[in-house]
Protein backbone atom coordinates (compact mmCIF):
# COMPACT_ATOMS: atom_id res chain seq x y z
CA UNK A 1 1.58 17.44 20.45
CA UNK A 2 4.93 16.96 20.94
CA UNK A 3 6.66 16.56 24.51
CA UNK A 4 9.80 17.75 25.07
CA UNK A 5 11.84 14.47 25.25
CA UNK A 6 10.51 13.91 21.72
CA UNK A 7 11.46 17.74 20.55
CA UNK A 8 14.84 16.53 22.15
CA UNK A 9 15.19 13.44 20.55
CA UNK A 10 14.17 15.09 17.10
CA UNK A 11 16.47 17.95 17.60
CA UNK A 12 19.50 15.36 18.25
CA UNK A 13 18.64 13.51 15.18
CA UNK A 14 18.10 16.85 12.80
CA UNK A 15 21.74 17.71 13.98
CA UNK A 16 23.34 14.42 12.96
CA UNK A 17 21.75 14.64 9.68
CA UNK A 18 22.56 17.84 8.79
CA UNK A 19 25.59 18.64 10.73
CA UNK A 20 24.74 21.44 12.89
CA UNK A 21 22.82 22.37 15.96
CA UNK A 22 19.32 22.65 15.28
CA UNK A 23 16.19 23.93 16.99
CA UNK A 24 12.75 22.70 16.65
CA UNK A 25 10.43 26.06 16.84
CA UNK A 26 7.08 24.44 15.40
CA UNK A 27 5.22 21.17 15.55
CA UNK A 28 2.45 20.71 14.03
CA UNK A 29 0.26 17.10 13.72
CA UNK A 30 -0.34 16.13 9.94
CA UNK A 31 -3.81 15.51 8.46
CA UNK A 32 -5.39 14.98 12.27
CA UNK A 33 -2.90 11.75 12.52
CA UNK A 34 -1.28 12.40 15.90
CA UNK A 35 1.74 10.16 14.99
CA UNK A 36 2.93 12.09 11.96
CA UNK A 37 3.97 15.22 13.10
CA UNK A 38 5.72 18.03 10.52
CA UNK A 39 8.74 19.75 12.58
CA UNK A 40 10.01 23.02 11.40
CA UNK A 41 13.43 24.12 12.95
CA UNK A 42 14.93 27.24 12.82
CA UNK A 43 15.88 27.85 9.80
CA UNK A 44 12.98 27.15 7.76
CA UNK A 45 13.38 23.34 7.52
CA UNK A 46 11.37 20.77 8.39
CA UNK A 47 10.91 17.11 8.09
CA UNK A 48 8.44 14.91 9.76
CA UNK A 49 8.33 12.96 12.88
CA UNK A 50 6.25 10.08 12.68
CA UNK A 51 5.91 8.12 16.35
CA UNK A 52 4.30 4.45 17.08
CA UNK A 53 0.92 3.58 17.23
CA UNK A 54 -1.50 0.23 17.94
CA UNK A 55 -3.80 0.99 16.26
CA UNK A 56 -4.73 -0.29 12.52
CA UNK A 57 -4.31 2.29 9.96
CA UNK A 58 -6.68 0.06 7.75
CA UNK A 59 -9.73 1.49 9.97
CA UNK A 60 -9.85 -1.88 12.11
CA UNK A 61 -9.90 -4.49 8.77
CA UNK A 62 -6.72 -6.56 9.33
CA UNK A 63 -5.38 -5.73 12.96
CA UNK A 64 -3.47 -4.34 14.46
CA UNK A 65 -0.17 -3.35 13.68
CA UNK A 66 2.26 -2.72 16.56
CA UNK A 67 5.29 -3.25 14.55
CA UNK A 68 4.65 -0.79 12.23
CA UNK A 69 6.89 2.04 13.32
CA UNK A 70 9.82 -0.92 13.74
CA UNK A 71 8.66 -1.98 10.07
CA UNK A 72 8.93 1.22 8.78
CA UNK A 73 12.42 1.77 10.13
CA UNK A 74 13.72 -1.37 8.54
CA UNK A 75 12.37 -0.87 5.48
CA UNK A 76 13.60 2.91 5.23
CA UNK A 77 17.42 1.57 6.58
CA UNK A 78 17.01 -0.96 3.88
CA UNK A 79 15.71 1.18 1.09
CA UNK A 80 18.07 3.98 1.88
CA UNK A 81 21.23 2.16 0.67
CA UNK A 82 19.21 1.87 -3.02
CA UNK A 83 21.15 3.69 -6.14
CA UNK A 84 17.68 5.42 -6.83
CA UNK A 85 15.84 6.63 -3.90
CA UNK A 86 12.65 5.33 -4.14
CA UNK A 87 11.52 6.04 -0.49
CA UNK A 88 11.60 8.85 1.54
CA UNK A 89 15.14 9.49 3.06
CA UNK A 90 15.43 8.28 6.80
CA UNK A 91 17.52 10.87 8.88
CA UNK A 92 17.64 9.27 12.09
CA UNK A 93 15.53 7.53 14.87
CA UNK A 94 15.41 7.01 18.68
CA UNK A 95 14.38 3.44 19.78
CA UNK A 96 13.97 4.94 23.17
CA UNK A 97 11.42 6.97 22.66
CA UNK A 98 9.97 5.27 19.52
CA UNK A 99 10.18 7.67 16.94
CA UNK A 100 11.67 8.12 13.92
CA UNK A 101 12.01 11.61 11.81
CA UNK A 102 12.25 11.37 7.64
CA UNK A 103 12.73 13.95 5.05
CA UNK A 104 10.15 16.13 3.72
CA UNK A 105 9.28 15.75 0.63
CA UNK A 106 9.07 18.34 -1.95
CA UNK A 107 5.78 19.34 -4.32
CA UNK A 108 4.44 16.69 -6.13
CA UNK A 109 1.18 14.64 -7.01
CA UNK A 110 -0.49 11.23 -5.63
CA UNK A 111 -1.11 8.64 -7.88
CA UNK A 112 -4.60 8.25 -6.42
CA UNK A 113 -4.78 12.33 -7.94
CA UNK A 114 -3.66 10.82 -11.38
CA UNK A 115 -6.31 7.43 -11.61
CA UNK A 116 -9.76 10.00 -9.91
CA UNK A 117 -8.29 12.95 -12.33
CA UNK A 118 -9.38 13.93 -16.28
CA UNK A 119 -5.74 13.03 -18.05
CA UNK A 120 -6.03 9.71 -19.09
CA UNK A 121 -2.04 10.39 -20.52
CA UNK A 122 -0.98 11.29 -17.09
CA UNK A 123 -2.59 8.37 -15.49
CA UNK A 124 -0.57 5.96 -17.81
CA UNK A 125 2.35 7.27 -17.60
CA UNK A 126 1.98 7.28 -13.57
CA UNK A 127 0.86 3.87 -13.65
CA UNK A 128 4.26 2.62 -15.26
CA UNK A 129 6.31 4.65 -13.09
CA UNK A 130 4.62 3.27 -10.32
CA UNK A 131 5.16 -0.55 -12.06
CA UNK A 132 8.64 0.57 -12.48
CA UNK A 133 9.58 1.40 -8.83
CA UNK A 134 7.55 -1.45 -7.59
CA UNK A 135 10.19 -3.52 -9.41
CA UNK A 136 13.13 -1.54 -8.40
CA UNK A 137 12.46 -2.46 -4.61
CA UNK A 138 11.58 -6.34 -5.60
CA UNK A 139 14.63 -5.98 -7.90
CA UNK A 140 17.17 -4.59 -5.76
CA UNK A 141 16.22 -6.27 -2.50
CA UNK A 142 16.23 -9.68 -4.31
CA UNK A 143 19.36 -10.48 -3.28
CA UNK A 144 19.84 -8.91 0.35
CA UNK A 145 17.98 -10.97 2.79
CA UNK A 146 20.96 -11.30 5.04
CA UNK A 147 20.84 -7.68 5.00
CA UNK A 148 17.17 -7.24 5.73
CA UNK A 149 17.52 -9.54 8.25
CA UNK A 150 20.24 -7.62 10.43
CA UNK A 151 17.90 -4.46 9.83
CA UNK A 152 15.17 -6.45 11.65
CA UNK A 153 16.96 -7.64 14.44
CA UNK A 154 18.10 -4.51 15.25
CA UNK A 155 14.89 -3.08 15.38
CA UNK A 156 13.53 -5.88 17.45
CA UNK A 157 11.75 -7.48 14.73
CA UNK A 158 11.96 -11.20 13.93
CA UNK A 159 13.79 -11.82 10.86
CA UNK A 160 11.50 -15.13 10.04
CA UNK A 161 8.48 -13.52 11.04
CA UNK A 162 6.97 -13.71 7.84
CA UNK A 163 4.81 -11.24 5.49
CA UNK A 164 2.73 -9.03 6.97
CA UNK A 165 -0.30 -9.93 4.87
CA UNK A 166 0.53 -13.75 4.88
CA UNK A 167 0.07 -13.21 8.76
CA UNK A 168 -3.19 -11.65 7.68
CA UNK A 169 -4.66 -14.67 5.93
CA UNK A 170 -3.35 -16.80 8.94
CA UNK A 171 -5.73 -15.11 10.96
CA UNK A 172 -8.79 -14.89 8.28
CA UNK A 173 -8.64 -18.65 7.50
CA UNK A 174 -11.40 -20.00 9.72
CA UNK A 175 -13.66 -16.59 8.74
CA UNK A 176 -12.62 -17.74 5.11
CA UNK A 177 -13.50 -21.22 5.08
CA UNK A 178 -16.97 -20.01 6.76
CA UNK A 179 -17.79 -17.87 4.59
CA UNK A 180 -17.10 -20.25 1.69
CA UNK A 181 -18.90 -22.77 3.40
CA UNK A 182 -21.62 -19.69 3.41
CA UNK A 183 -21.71 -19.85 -0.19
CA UNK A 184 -22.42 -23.14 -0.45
CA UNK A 185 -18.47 -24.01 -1.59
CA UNK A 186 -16.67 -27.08 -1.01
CA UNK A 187 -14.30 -26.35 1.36
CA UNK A 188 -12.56 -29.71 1.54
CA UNK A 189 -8.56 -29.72 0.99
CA UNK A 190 -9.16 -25.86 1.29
CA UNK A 191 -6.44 -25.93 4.43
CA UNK A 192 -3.73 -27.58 2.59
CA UNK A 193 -4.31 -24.91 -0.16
CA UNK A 194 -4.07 -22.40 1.95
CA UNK A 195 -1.06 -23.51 3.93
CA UNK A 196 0.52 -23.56 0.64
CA UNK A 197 -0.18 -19.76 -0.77
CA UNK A 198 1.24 -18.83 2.62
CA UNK A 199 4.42 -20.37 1.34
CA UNK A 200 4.40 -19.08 -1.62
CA UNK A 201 3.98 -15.67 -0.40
CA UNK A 202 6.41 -15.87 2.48
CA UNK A 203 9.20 -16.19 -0.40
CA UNK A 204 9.35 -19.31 -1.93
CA UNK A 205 9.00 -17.67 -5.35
CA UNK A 206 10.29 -14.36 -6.11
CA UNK A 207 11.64 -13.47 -2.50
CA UNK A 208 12.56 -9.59 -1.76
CA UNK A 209 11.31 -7.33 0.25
CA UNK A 210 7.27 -6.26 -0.14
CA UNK A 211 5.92 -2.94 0.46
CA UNK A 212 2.66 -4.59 1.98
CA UNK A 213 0.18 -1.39 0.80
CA UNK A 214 1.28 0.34 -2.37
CA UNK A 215 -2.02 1.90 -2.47
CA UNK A 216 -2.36 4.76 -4.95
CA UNK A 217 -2.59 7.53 -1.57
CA UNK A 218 0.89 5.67 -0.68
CA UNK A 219 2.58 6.84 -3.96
CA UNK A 220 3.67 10.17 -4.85
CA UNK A 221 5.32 11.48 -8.23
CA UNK A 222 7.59 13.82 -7.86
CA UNK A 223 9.33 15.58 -10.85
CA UNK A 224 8.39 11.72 -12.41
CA UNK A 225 9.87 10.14 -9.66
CA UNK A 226 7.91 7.50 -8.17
CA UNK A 227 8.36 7.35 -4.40
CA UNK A 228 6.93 5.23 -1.93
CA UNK A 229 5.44 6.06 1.00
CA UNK A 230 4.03 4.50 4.59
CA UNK A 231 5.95 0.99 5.13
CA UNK A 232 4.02 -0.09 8.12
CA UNK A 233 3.09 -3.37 6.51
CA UNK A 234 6.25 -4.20 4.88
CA UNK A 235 8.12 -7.17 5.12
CA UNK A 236 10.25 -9.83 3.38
CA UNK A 237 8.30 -11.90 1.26
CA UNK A 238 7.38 -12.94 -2.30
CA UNK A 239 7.84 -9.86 -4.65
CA UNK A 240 4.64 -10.82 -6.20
CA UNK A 241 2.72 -9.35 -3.31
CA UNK A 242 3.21 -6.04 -4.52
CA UNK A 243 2.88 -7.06 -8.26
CA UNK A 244 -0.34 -8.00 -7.76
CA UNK A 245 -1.68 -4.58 -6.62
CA UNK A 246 -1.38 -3.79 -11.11
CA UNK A 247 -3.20 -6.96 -11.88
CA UNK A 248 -6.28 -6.56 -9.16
CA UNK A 249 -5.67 -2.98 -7.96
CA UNK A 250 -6.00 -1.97 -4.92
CA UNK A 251 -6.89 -4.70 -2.82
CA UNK A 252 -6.15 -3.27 0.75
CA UNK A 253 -7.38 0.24 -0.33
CA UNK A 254 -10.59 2.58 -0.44
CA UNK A 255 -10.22 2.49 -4.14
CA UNK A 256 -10.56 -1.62 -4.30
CA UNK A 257 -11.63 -2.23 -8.56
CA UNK A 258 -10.63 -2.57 -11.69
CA UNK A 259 -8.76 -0.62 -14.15
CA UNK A 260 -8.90 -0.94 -18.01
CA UNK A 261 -6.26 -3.70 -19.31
CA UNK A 262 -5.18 -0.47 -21.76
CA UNK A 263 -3.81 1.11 -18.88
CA UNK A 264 -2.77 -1.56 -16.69
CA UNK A 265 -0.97 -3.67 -19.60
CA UNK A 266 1.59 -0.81 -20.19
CA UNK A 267 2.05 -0.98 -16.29
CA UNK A 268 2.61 -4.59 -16.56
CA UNK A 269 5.43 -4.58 -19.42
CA UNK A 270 7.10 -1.65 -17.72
CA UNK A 271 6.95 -4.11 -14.53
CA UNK A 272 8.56 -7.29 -16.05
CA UNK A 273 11.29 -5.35 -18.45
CA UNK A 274 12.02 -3.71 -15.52
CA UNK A 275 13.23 -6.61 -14.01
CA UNK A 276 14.14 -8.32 -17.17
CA UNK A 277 17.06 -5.59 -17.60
CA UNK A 278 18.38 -6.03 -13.62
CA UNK A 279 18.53 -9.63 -14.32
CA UNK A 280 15.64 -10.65 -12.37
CA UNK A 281 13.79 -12.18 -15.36
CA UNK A 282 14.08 -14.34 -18.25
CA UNK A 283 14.12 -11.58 -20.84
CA UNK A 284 11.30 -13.64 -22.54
CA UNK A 285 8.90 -12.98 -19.58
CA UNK A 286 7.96 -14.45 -16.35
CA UNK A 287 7.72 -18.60 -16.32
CA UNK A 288 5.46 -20.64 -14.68
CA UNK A 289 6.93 -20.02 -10.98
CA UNK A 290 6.07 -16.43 -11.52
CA UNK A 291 2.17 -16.96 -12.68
CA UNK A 292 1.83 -19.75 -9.63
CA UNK A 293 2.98 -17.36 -6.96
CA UNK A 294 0.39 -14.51 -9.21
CA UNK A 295 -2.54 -16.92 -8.67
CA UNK A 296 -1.30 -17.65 -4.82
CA UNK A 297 -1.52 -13.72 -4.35
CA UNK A 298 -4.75 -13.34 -5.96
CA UNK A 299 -6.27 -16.37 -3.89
CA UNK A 300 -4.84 -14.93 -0.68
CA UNK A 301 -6.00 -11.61 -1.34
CA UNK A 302 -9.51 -13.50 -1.85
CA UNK A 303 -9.07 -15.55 1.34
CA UNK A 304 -8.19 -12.58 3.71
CA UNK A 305 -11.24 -10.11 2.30
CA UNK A 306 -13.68 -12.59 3.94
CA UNK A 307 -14.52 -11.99 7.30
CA UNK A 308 -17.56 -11.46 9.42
CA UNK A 309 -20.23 -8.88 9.23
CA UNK A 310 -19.18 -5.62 9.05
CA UNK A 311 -21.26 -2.99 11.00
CA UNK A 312 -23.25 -2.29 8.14
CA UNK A 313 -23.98 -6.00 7.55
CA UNK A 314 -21.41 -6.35 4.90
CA UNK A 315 -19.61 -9.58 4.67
CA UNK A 316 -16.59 -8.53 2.68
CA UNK A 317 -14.69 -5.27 2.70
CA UNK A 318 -15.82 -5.01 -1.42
CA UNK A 319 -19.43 -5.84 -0.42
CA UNK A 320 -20.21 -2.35 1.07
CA UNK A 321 -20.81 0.44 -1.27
CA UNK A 322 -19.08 3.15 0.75
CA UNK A 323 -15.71 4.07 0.42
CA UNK A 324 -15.02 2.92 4.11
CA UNK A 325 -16.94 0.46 5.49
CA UNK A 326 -19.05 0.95 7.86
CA UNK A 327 -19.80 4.73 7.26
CA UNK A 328 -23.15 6.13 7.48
CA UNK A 329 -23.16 5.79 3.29
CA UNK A 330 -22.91 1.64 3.64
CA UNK A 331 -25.42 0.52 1.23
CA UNK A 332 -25.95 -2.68 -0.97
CA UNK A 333 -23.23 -3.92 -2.84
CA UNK A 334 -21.30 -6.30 -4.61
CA UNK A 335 -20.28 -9.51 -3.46
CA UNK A 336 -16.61 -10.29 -4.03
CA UNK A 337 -16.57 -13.95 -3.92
CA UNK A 338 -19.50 -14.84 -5.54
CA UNK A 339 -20.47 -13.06 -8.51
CA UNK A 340 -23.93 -14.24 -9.22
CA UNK A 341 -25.03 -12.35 -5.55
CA UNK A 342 -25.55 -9.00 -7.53
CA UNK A 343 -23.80 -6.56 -9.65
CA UNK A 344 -20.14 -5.63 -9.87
CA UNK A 345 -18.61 -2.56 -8.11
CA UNK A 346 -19.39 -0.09 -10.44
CA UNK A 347 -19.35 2.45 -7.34
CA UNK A 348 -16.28 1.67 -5.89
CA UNK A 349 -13.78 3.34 -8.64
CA UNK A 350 -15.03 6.83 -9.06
CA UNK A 351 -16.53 7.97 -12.17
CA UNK A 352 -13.05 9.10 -13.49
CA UNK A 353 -13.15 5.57 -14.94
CA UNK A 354 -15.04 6.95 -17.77
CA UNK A 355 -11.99 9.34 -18.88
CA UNK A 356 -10.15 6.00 -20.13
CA UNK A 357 -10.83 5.28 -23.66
CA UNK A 358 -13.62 2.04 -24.55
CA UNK A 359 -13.86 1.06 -20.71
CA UNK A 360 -16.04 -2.07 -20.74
CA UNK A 361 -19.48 -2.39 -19.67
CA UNK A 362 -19.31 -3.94 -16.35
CA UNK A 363 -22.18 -6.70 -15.81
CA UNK A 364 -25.49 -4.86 -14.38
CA UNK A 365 -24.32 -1.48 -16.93
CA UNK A 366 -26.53 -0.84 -19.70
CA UNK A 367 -23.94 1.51 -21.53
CA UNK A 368 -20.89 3.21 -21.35
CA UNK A 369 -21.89 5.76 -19.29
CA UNK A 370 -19.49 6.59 -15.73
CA UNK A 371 -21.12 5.19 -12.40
CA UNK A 372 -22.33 7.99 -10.33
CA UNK A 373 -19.60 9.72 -8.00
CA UNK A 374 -19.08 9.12 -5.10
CA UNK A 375 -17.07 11.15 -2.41
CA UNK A 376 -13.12 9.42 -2.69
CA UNK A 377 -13.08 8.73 1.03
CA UNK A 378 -12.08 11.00 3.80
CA UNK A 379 -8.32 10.98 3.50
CA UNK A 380 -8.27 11.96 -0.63
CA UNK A 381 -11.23 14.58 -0.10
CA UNK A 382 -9.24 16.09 3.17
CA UNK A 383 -6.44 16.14 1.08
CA UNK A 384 -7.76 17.31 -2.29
CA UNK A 385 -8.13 21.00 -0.42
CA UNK A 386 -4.39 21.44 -0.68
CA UNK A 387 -3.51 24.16 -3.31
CA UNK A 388 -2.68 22.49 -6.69
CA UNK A 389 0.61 20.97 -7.35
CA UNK A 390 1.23 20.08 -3.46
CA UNK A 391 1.78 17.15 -2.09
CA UNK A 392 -1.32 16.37 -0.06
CA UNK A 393 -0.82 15.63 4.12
CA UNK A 394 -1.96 11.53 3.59
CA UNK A 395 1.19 10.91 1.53
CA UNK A 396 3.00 10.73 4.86
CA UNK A 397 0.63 9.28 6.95
């Protein structure tokens, strides 16, 4: 679980932070993930270890990521210098041994807890503190490239490297086009388009540094504190990456549908005054720039969902009906990028949807009644058996 150059390393690290010798008496691996481990020294403390991995924590969708620790680190280096914490607090790392060891958080709630819950009032008011700390990292980074660059470098990561996900939609470009081509689409001029979302979302509008996968499992409200969580995927890019995640939510998650415009249009205007009152934004609203880099991130988030079959004989991650794809519930589904295939995803949002106030009938509904249940996916049901008002094992993952 957790060898002793690592209990070393950790040790060293949990003595710089908190200024005196300290003793690692327990280990213990988080939520089955072997490289998130919860140390408990001593004296009752603990924080959590989390080591490097190759493999994809998207289940095999997008690749892998063998940066991830490195991207984490920078991010949390970056992050930690913020007026408002809106991240976990780094306490030290060992390049050597490729670890790094964070703060443990205290009790709080996910904000995927909030959207499958009953309270439609908590679920707003999560949703804008969510909006509001996405814009607090686009906000505040906006202007510290030079500084996320030297974070990279020292973590052996390339400072022009690009977004994660714009990396992503490098490599789904041919599966793209064939799937459009699939469809019966015109695919001509397609590459040029392509080529320029990339640049869009590498920075050219609205650069700053991107989480990569806010996902609602990934955020975690703490006293009404929004914090971020997992920064695997996270990079320097177009702000707008993460923006996007209120206007088509959640587009690299289990949870991958729509939420009512009543509760995402709060979320929105919480978003853009945010950054309206740092000076990020014309206090009028966004321009042009800002809906062109919107409709780049929606078209890349279109462009990188198409691949080939899935096990299950899916095309699209959204075309299977299961939670994960791929699981023994696959089923027939909907078809992202082309509507007319068959209905939408009623199934994919659990049935908590019908707790928001005049949801709309979604094409193939008959009424306003909630879309049968369906399990939340193995990380949210593992971690719904935590005792109430704890902060379930996946928010560090």
């Amino acid at each position: 679980m957790l060898g002793s150059d690592e209990r070393r390393a950790a040790e060293r690290i949990l003595a710089e932070a908190w200024g005196e010798a300290v003793a690692v008496r327990a280990a213990e691996v988080v939520a089955g993930r072997r490289h998130v481990v919860r140390l408990s020294a001593d004296d009752g403390r603990t924080a959590i270890l989390k080591r490097s991995r190759a493999t994809d924590s998207g289940g095999g969708r997008w690749g892998d990521e063998p940066a991830g620790l490195a991207s984490e680190w920078t991010a949390l280096d970056l992050l930690g210098a913020m007026p408002e914490p809106v991240a976990p607090r780094l306490l030290g790392g060992d390049a050597t041994r490729r670890l790094i060891v964070i703060e443990d958080l205290p009790p709080g709630r996910l904000l995927a807890h909030s959207l499958l819950g009953s309270d439609p009032v908590t679920a707003r008011a999560d949703l804008v503190a969510y909006a509001e700390a996405l814009a607090a990292v686009g906000a505040g980074s906006r202007d510290r490239a030079a500084e996320h660059a030297a974070a990279c470098r020292r973590r052996g990561l390339d400072p022009g490297g690009g977004s994660w996900w714009v990396r992503v939609i490098g490599r789904r470009r041919e599966g793209f086009l064939a799937f459009a081509a699939d469809l019966g689409l015109p695919t001509a001029g397609a590459d040029a388009e392509i080529a320029e979302i990339e640049q869009i979302l590498d920075g050219e509008i609205a650069p700053g540094f991107v989480h990569g996968d806010p996902c609602p499992d990934n955020i975690v409200l703490i006293d009404g504190r929004c914090c971020l969580l997992d920064f695997e995927r996270s990079s320097w890019g177009s702000v707008v990456l993460d923006a996007a995640y209120l206007i088509a939510p959640f587009p690299s998650c289990w949870c991958f549908a729509g939420l009512p415009a009543e509760a995402v249009g709060p979320a929105l205007a919480a978003y853009h005054a945010s950054l309206a009152a740092a000076g990020q934004e014309p206090a009028h609203g966004p321009g042009r720039d800002w809906d062109r880099a919107v409709a780049a991130a929606l078209a890349g988030g279109s462009s990188r969902a198409a691949t080939p079959s899935h096990g299950c004989g899916a095309r699209t991650v959204a075309t299977c009906g299961a939670p994960r794809p791929c699981g023994p519930a696959c089923g027939p589904g909907w078809r992202a990028s082309s509507p007319h295939r068959g209905p939408p995803p009623s199934r994919r949002w659990p049935a908590s949807l019908a707790y928001w106030p005049s949801r709309p009938v979604r094409r193939g509904q008959t009424s306003q009644s909630p879309p049968t249940r369906r399990s939340p996916g193995p990380e949210l049901a593992r971690s719904s058996r935590r005792p109430a008002g704890t902060v379930p094992d996946r928010m560090i993952s």
